[in-house]
C-alpha atoms as a PDB file:
ATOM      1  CA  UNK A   1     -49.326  11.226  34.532  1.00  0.00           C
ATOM      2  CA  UNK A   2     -47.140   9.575  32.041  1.00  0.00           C
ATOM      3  CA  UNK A   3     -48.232  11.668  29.627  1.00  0.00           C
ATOM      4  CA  UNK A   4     -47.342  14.841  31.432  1.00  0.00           C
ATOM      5  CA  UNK A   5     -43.801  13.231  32.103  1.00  0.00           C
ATOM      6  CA  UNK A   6     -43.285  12.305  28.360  1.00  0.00           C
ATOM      7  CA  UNK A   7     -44.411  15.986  27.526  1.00  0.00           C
ATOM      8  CA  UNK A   8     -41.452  17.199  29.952  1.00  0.00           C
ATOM      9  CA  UNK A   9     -39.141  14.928  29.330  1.00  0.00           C
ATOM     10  CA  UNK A  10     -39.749  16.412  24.766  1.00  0.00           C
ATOM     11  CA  UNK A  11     -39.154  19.798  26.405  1.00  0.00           C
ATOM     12  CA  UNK A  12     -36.490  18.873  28.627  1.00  0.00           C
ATOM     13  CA  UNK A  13     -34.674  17.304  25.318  1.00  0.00           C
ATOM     14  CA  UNK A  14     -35.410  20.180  22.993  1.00  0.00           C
ATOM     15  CA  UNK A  15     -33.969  22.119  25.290  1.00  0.00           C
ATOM     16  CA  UNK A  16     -30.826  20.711  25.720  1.00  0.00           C
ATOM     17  CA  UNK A  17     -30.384  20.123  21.982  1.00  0.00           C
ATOM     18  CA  UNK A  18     -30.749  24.246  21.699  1.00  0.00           C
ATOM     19  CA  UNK A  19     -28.294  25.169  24.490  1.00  0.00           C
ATOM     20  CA  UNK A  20     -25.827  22.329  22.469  1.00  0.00           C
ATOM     21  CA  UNK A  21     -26.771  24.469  19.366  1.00  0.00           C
ATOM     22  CA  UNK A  22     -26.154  27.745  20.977  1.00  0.00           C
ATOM     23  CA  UNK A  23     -22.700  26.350  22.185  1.00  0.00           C
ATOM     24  CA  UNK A  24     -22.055  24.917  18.792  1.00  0.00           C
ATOM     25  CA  UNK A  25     -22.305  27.954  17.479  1.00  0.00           C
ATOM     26  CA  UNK A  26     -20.752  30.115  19.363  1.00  0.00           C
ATOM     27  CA  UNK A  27     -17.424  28.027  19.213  1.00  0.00           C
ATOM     28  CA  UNK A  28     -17.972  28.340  15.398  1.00  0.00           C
ATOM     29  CA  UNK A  29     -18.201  32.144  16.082  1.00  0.00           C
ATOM     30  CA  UNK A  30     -15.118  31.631  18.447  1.00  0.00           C
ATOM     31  CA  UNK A  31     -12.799  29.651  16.335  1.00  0.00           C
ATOM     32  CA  UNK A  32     -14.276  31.124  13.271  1.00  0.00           C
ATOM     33  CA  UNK A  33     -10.402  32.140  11.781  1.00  0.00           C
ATOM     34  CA  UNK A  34      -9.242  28.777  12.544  1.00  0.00           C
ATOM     35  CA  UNK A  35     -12.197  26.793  10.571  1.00  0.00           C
ATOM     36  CA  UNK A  36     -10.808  29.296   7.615  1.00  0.00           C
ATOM     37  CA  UNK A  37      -7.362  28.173   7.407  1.00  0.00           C
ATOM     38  CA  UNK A  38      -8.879  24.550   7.440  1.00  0.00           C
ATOM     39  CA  UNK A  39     -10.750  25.291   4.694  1.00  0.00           C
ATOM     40  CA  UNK A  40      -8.155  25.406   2.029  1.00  0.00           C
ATOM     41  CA  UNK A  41      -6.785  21.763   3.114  1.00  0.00           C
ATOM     42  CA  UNK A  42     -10.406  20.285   3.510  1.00  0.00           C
ATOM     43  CA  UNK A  43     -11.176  21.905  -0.726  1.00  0.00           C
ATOM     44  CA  UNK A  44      -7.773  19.690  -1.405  1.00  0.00           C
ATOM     45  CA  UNK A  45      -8.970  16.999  -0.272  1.00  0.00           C
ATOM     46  CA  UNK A  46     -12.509  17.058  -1.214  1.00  0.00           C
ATOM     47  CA  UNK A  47     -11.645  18.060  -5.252  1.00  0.00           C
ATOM     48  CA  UNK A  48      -8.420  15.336  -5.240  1.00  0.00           C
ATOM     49  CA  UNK A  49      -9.114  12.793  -3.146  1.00  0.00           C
ATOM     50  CA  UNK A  50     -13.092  12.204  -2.843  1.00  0.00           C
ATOM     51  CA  UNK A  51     -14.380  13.607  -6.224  1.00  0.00           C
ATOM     52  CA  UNK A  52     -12.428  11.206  -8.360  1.00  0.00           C
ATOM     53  CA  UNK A  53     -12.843   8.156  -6.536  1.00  0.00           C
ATOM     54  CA  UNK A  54     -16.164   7.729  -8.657  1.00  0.00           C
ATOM     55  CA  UNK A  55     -13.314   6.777 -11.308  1.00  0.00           C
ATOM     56  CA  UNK A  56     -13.041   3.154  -9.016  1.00  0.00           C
ATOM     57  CA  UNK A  57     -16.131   2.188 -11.478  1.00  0.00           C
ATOM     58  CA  UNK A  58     -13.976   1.956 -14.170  1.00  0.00           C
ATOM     59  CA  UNK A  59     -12.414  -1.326 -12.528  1.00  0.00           C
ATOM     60  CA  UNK A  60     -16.147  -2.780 -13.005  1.00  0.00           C
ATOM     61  CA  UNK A  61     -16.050  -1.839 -16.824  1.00  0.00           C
ATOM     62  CA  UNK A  62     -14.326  -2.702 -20.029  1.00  0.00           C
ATOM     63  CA  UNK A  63     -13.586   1.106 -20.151  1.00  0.00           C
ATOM     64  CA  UNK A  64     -12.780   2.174 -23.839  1.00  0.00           C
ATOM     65  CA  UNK A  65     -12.161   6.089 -23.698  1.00  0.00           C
ATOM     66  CA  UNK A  66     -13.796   6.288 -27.314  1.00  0.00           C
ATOM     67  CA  UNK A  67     -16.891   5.385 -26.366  1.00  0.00           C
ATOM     68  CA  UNK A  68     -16.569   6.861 -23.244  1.00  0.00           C
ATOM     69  CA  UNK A  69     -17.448   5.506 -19.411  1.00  0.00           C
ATOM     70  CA  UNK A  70     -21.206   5.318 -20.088  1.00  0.00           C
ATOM     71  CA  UNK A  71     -21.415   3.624 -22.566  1.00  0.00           C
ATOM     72  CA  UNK A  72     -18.577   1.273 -21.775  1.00  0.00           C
ATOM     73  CA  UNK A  73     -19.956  -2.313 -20.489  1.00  0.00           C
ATOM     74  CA  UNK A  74     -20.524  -3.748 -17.342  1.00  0.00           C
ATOM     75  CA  UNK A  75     -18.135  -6.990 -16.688  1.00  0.00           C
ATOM     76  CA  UNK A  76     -18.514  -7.021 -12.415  1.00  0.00           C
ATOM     77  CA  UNK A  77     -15.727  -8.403 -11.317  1.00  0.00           C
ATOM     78  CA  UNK A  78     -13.790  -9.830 -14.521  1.00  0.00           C
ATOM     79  CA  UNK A  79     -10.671  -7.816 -14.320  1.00  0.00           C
ATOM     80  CA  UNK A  80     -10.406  -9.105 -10.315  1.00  0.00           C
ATOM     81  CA  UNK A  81     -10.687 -12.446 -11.831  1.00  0.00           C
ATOM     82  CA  UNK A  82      -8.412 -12.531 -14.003  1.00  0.00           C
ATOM     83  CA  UNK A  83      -5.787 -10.610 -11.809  1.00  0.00           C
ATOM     84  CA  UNK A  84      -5.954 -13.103  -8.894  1.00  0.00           C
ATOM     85  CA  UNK A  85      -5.434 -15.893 -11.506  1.00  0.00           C
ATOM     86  CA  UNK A  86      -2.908 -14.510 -13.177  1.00  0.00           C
ATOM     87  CA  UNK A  87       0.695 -16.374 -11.782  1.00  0.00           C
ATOM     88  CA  UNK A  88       2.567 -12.923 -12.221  1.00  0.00           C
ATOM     89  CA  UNK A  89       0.190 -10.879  -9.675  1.00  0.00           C
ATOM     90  CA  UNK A  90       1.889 -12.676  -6.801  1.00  0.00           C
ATOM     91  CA  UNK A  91       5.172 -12.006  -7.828  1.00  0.00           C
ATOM     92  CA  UNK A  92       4.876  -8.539  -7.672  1.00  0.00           C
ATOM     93  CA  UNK A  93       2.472  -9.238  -4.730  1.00  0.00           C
ATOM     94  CA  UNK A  94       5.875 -10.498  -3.026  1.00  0.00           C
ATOM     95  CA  UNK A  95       8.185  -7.774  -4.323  1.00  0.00           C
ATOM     96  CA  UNK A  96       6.078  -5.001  -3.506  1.00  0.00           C
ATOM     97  CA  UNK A  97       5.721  -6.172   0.114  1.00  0.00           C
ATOM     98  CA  UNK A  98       8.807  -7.474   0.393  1.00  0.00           C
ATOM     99  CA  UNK A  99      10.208  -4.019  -0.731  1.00  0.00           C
ATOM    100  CA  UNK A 100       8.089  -2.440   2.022  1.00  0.00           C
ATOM    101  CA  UNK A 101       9.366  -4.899   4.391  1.00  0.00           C
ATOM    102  CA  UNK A 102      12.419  -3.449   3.743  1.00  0.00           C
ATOM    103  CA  UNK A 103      12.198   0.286   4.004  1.00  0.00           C
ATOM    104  CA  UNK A 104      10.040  -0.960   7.277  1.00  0.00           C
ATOM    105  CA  UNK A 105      13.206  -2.611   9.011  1.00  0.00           C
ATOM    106  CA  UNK A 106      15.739  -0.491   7.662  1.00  0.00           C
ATOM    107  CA  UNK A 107      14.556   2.734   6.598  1.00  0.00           C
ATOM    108  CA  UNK A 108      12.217   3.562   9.034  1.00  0.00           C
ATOM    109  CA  UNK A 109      14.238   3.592  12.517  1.00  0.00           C
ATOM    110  CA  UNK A 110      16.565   5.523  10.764  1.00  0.00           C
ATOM    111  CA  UNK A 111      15.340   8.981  11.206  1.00  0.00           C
ATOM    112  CA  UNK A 112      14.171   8.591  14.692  1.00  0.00           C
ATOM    113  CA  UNK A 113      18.086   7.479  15.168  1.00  0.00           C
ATOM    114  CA  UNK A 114      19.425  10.805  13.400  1.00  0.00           C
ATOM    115  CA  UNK A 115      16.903  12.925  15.236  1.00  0.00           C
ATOM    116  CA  UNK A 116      18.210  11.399  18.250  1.00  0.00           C
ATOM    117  CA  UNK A 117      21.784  12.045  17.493  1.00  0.00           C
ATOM    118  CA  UNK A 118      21.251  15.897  15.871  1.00  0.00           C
ATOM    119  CA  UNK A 119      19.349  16.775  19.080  1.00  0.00           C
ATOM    120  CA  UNK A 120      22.522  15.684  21.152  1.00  0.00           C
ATOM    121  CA  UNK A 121      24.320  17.532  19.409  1.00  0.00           C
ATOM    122  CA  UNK A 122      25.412  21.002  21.640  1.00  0.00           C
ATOM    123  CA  UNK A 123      27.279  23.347  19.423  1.00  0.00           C
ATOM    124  CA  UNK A 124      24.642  25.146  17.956  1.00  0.00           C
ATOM    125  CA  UNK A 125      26.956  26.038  14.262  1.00  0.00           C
ATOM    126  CA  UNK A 126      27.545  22.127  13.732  1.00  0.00           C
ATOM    127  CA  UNK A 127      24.270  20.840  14.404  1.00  0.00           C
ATOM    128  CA  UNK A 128      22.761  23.158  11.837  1.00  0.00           C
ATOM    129  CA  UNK A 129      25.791  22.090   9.146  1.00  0.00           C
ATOM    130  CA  UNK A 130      24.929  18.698  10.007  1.00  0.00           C
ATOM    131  CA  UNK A 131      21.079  19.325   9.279  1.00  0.00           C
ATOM    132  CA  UNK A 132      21.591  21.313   6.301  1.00  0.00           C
ATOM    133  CA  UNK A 133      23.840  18.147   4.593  1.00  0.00           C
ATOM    134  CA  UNK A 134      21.322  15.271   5.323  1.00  0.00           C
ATOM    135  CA  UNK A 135      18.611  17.258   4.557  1.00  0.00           C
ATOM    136  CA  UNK A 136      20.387  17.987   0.874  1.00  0.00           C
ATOM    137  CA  UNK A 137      19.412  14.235  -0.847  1.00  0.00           C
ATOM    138  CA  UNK A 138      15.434  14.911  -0.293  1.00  0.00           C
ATOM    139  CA  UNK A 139      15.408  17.554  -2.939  1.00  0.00           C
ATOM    140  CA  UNK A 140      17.492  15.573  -5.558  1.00  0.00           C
ATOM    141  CA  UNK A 141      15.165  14.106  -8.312  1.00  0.00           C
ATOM    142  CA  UNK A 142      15.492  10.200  -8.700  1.00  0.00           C
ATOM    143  CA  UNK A 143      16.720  10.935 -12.261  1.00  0.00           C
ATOM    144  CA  UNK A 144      19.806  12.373 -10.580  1.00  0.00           C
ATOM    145  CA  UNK A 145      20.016   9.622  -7.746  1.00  0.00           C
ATOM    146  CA  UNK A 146      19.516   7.054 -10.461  1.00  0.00           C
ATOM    147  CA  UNK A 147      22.515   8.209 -12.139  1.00  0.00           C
ATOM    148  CA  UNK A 148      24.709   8.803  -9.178  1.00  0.00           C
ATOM    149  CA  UNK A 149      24.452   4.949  -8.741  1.00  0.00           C
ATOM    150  CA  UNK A 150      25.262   4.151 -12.072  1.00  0.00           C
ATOM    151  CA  UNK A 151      28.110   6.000 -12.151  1.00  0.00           C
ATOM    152  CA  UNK A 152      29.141   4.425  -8.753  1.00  0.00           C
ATOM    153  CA  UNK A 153      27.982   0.634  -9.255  1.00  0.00           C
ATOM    154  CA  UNK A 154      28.089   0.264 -13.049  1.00  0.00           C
ATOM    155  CA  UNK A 155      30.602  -2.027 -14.605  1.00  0.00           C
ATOM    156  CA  UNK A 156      32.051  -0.021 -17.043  1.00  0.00           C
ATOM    157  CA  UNK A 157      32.129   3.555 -15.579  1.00  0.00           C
ATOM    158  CA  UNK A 158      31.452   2.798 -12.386  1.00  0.00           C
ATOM    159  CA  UNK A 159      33.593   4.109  -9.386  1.00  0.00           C
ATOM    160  CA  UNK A 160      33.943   1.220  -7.340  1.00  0.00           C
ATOM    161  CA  UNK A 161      34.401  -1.689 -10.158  1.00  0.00           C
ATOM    162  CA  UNK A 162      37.432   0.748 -11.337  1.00  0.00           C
ATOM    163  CA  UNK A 163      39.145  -0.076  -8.004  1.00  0.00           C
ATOM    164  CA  UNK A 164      38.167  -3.174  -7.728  1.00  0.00           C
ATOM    165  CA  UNK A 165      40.307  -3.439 -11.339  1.00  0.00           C
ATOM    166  CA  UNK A 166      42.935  -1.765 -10.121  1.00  0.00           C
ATOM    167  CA  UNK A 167      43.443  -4.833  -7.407  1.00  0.00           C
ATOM    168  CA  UNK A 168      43.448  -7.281 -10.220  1.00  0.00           C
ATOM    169  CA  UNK A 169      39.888  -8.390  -9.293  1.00  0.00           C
ATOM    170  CA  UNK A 170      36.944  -9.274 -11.923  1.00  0.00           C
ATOM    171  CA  UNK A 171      34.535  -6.441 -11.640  1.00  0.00           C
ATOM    172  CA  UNK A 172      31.431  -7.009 -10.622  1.00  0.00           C
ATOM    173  CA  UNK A 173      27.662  -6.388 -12.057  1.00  0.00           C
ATOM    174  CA  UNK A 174      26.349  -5.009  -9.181  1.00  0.00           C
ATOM    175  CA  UNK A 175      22.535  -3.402 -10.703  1.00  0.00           C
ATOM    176  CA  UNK A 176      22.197  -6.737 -12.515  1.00  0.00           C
ATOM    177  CA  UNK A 177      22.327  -8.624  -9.092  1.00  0.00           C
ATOM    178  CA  UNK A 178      19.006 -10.046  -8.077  1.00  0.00           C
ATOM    179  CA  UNK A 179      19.847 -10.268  -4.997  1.00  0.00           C
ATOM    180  CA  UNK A 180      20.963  -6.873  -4.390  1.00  0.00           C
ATOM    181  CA  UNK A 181      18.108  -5.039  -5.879  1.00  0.00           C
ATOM    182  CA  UNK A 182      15.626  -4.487  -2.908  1.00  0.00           C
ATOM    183  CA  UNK A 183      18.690  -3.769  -0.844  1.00  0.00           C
ATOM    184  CA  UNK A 184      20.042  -1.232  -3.044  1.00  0.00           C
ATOM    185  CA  UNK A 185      16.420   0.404  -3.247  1.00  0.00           C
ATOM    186  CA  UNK A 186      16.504   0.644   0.880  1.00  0.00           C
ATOM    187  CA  UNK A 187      20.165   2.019   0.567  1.00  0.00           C
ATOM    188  CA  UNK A 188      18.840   5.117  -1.956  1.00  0.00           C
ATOM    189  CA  UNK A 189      15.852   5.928   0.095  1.00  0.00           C
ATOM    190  CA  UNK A 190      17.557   5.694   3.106  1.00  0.00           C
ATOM    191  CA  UNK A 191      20.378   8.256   1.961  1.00  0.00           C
ATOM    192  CA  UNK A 192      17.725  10.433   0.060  1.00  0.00           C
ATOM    193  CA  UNK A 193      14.991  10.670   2.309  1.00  0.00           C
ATOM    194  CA  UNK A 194      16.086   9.456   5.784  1.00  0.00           C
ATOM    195  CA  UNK A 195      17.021  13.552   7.034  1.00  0.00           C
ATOM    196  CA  UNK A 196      14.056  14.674   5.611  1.00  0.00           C
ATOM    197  CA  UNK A 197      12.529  12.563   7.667  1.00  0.00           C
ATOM    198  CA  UNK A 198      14.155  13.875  11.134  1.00  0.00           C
ATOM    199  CA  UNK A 199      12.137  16.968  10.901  1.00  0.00           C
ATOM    200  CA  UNK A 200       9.074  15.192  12.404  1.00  0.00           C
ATOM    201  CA  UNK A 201      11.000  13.338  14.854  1.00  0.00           C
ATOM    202  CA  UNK A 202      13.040  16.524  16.038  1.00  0.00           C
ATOM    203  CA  UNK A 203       9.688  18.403  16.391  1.00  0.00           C
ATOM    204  CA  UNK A 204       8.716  15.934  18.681  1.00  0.00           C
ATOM    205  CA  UNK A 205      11.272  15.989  20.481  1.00  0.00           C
ATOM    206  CA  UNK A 206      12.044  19.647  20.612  1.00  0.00           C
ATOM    207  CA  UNK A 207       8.379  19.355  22.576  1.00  0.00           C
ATOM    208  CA  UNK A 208       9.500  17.021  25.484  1.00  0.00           C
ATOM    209  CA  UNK A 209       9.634  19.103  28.827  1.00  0.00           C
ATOM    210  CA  UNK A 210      12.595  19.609  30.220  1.00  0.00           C
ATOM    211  CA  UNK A 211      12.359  19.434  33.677  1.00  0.00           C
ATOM    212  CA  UNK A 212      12.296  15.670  32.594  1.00  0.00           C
ATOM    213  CA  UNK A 213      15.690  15.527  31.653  1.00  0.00           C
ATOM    214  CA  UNK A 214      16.308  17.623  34.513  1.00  0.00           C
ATOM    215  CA  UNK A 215      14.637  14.830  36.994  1.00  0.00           C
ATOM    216  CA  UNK A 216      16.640  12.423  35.369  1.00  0.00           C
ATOM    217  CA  UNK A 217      20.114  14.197  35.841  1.00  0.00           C
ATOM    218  CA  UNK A 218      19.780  14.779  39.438  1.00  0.00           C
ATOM    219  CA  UNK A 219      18.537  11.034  39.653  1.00  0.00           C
ATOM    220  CA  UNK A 220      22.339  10.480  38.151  1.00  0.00           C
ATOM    221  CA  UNK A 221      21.369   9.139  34.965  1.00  0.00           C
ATOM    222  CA  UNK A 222      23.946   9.100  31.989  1.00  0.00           C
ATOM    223  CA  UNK A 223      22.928  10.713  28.633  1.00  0.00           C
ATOM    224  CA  UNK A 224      22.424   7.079  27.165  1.00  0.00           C
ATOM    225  CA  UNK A 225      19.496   6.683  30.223  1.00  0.00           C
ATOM    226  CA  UNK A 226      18.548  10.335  29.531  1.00  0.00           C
ATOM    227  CA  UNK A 227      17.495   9.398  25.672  1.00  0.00           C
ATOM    228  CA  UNK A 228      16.516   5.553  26.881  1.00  0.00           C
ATOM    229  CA  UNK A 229      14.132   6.887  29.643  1.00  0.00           C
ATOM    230  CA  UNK A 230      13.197  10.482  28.613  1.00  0.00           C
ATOM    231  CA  UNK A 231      13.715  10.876  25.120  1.00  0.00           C
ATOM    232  CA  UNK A 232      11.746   7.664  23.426  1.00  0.00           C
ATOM    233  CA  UNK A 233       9.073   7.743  25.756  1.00  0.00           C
ATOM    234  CA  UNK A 234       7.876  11.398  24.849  1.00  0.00           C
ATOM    235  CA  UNK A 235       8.110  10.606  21.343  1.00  0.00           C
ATOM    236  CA  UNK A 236       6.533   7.187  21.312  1.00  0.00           C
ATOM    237  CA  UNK A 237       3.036   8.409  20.331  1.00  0.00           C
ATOM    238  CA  UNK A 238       4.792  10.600  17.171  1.00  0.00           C
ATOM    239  CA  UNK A 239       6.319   7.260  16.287  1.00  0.00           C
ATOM    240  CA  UNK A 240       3.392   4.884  16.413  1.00  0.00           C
ATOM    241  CA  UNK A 241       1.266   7.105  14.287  1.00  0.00           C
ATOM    242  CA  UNK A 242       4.067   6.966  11.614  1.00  0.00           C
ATOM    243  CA  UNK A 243       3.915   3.513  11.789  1.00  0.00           C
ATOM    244  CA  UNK A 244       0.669   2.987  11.525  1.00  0.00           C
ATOM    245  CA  UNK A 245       0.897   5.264   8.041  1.00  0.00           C
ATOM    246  CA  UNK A 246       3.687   3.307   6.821  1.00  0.00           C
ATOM    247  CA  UNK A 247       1.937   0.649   7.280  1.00  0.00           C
ATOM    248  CA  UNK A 248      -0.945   1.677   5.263  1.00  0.00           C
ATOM    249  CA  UNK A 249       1.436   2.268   2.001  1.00  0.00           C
ATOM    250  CA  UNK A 250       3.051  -1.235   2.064  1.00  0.00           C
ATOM    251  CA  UNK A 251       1.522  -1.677  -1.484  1.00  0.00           C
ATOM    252  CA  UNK A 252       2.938   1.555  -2.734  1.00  0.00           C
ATOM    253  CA  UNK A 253       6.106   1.591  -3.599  1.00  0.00           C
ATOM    254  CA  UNK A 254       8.386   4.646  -5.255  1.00  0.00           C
ATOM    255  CA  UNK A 255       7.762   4.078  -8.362  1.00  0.00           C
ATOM    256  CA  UNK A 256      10.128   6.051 -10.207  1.00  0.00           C
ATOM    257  CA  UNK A 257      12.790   5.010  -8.303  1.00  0.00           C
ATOM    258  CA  UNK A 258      11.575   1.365  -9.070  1.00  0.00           C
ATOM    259  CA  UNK A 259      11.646   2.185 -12.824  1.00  0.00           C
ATOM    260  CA  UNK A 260      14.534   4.154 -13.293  1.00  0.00           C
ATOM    261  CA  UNK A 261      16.407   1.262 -11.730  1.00  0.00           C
ATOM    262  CA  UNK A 262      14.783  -1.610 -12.963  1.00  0.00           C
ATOM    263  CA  UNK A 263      16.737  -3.742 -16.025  1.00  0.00           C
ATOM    264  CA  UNK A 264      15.652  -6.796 -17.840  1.00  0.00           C
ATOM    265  CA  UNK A 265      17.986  -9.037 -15.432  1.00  0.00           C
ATOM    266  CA  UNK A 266      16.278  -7.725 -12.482  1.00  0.00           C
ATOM    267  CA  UNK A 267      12.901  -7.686 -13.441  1.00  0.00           C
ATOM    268  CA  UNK A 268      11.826 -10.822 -11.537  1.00  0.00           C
ATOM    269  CA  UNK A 269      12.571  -9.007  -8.281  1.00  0.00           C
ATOM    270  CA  UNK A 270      11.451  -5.357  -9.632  1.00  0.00           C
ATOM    271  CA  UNK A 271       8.055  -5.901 -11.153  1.00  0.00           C
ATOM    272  CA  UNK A 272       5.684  -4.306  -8.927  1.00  0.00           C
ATOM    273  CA  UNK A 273       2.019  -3.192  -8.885  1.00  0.00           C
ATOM    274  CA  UNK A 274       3.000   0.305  -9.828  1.00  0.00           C
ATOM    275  CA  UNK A 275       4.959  -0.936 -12.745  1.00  0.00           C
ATOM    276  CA  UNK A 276       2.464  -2.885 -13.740  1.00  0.00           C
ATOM    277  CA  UNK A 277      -0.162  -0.541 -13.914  1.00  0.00           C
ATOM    278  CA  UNK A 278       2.222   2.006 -15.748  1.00  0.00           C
ATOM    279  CA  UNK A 279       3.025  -0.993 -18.244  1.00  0.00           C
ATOM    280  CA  UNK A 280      -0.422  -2.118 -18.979  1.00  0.00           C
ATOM    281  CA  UNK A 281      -2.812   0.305 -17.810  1.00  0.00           C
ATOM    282  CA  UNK A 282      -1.249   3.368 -19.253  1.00  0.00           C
ATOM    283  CA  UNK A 283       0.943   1.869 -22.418  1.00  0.00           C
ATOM    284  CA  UNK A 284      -1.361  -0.761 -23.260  1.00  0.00           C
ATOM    285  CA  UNK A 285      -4.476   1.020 -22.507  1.00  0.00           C
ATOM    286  CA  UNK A 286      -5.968  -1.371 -20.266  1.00  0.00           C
ATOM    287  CA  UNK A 287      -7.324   1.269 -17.936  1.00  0.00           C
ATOM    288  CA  UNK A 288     -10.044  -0.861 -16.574  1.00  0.00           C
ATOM    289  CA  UNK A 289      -6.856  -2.959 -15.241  1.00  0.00           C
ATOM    290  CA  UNK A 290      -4.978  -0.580 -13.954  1.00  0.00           C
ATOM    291  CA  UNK A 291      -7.751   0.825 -11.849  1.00  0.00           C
ATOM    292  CA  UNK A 292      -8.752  -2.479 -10.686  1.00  0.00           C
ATOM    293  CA  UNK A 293      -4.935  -3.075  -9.297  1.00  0.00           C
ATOM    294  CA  UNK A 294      -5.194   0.017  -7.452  1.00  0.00           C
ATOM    295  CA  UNK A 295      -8.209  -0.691  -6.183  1.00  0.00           C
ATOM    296  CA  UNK A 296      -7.120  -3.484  -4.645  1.00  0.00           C
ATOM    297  CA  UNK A 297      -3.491  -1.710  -3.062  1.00  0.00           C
ATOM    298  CA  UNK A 298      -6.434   0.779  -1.774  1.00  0.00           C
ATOM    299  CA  UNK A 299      -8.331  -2.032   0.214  1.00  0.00           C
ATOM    300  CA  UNK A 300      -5.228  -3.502   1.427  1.00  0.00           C
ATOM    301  CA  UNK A 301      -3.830  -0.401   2.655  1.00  0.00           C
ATOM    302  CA  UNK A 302      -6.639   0.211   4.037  1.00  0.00           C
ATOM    303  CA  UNK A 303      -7.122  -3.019   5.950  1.00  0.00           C
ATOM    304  CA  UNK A 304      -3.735  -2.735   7.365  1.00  0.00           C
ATOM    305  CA  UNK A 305      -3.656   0.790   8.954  1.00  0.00           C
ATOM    306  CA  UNK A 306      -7.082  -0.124  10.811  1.00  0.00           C
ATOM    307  CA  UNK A 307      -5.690  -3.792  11.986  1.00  0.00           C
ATOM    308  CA  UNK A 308      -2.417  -1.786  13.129  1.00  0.00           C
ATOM    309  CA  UNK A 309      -4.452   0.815  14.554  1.00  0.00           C
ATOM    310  CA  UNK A 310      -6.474  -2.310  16.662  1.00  0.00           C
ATOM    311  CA  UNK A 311      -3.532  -4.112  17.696  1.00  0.00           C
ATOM    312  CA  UNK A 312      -1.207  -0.739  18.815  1.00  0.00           C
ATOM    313  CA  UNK A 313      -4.890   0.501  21.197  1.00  0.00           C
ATOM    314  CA  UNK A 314      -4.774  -2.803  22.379  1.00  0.00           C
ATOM    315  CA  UNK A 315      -1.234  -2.860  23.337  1.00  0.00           C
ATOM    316  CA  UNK A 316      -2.280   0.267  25.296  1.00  0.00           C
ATOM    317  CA  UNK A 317      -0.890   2.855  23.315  1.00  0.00           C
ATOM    318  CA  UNK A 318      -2.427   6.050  21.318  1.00  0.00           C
ATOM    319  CA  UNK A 319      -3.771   4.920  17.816  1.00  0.00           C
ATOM    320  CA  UNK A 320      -5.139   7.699  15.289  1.00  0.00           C
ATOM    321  CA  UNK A 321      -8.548   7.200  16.318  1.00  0.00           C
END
C-alpha cells in the first residue's frame, strides 16, 4: 500500500514539475522580446562586473606584472596585514566616511527637495527653464568645476577674496582650510549633481495618482499638507531604495573631484582610499595593494546595503529584496 502511494505521489510530482515547465516556457515564449532587451544589460554586467572579479586574487599575491599573475607568489593575507596596521589607513578610513557622511546629510535630501519644488511649479515654460538650468552642472567635467572654484575661492585671483580687499579686510585662504574641505566637496556635488538627481525623484512622483491629491483638496488640505500627506508617502519606497544604494558607496568617494582639489595643506583631511590606491597602487606599482584596499571598500559596501536593507524591512518598509 505504501508503495503504491509513494509510486503516485513520483507521478503526481513529475507531473507538476512538467506543467511548471510547460508554463515556464511558454512565458519565455510570451515575454520572449522582453528577455531580448535584457540581454544587452545582463552581457554588461556579466563581461564588466563578474568576469574580472577573478582579478580580487591579486590582493592574495605579491603580483609583479613581469612575471605575470601565475607565477607571482602566494602571501594570504599580508597586504590586509599590513593595511590594518598601518596608522594612515584610518585616517582615510575617517575621511572617506566622514565625506560620505556628508553628501548623506546634505546632498542627498536635496534632490527630493527640488523635485518637490519643480513639480509645484504650474507654468509649464518656467518649470522647464528651471529644469534645463539645474540640470546644466551634471554635464560639466570636474576639471571645469575645479577651476570655477579656484577662480572664485583662490587668494590671488579669486572673486570673493577681491571683495573682501576691497573692504580693507585680509583675504582669506579658503582651499587651504582644513576645516572647510569636506564642506566645500558637499557644496560642488551638491551644485553639480543635485538636478541631475531630480529626474528620479520627479519620475516618481509624476507616478502618484491623482485622485489622491484630489481626496486631499476636498478634505481642505493646503498644498504644504498636499506634499506632507500625498506627495512623500508615494515616493517613500523610490527614496529608501536610494538610500539603501548610497549607503552601499560610503567607501567610494569622487575621486577626481577629491584629487583635483586636494593640496598639500589639506591632505590630512583629503587622503582617501581612492587616492591612495591611485598613489600607490597605480604610481608605485603596488597593485597587489591597491586591489586589496578595494577589496575591502567592496566588503564594506557590501555589508552596509544588506544591514540597511535588514533594518529599513524591519521598520516595515520595502527593501530591494
Amino acid at each position: 500500500m505504501k508503495t503504491q502511494e509513494a509510486v503516485l505521489n513520483n507521478r503526481t510530482e513529475k507531473e507538476r514539475l512538467r506543467i511548471n515547465s510547460r508554463s515556464l516556457w511558454s512565458n519565455y515564449v510570451k515575454y520572449r522580446y522582453m528577455y531580448l532587451l535584457v540581454i544587452p544589460g545582463f552581457l554588461f554586467f556579466v563581461i564588466f562586473k563578474l568576469v574580472p572579479m577573478w582579478g580580487l586574487l591579486i590582493a592574495f599575491k605579491d603580483y609583479n606584472p613581469i612575471v605575470g599573475f601565475l607565477n607571482s607568489p602566494w602571501v594570504g593575507l599580508k597586504f590586509f596585514s599590513e593595511m590594518f596596521a598601518d596608522e594612515h589607513f584610518y585616517i582615510m578610513l575617517r575621511n572617506t566616511l566622514l565625506i560620505n557622511i556628508f553628501g548623506l546629510v546634505f546632498f542627498f535630501p536635496v534632490p527630493i527637495l527640488l523635485a518637490i519644488m519643480l513639480n509645484e511649479v504650474r507654468h509649464e515654460v518656467f518649470k522647464r527653464i528651471n529644469q534645463s538650468l539645474v540640470y546644466m552642472p551634471h554635464f560639466l567635467s570636474w576639471v571645469v568645476i575645479a577651476s570655477l572654484t579656484f577662480f572664485i575661492l583662490s587668494v590671488d585671483v579669486g572673486l570673493i577674496n577681491k571683495l573682501i580687499r576691497l573692504l580693507g579686510m585680509k583675504p582669506y585662504s579658503f582651499l587651504n582650510d582644513v576645516n572647510l574641505f569636506w564642506g566645500l566637496l558637499t557644496a560642488q556635488s551638491i551644485w553639480k549633481d543635485a538636478g541631475w538627481g531630480t529626474i528620479i525623484f520627479l519620475a516618481a512622483i509624476a507616478g502618484v495618482n491623482t485622485e489622491r491629491y484630489e481626496a486631499a483638496v476636498v478634505d481642505g488640505a493646503s498644498r504644504f499638507r498636499q506634499i506632507w500627506h500625498v506627495t512623500l508617502p508615494a515616493i517613500r519606497p523610490t527614496i529608501v531604495i536610494l538610500l539603501i544604494l548610497r549607503l552601499g558607496h560610503m567607501t567610494d568617494v569622487n575621486f577626481e573631484q577629491v584629487l583635483l582639489m586636494m593640496n598639500p595643506l589639506v591632505r590630512d583631511v583629503g587622503d582617501v582610499f581612492d587616492t591612495y590606491v591611485y598613489n600607490n597602487g597605480i604610481l608605485r606599482g603596488m597593485y597587489s595593494v591597491g586591489v586589496a584596499v578595494g577589496f575591502f571598500k567592496g566588503l564594506v559596501g557590501l555589508a552596509l546595503v544588506m544591514a540597511s536593507n535588514y533594518v529599513v524591512k524591519k521598520m516595515g518598509h520595502e527593501g530591494i529584496y
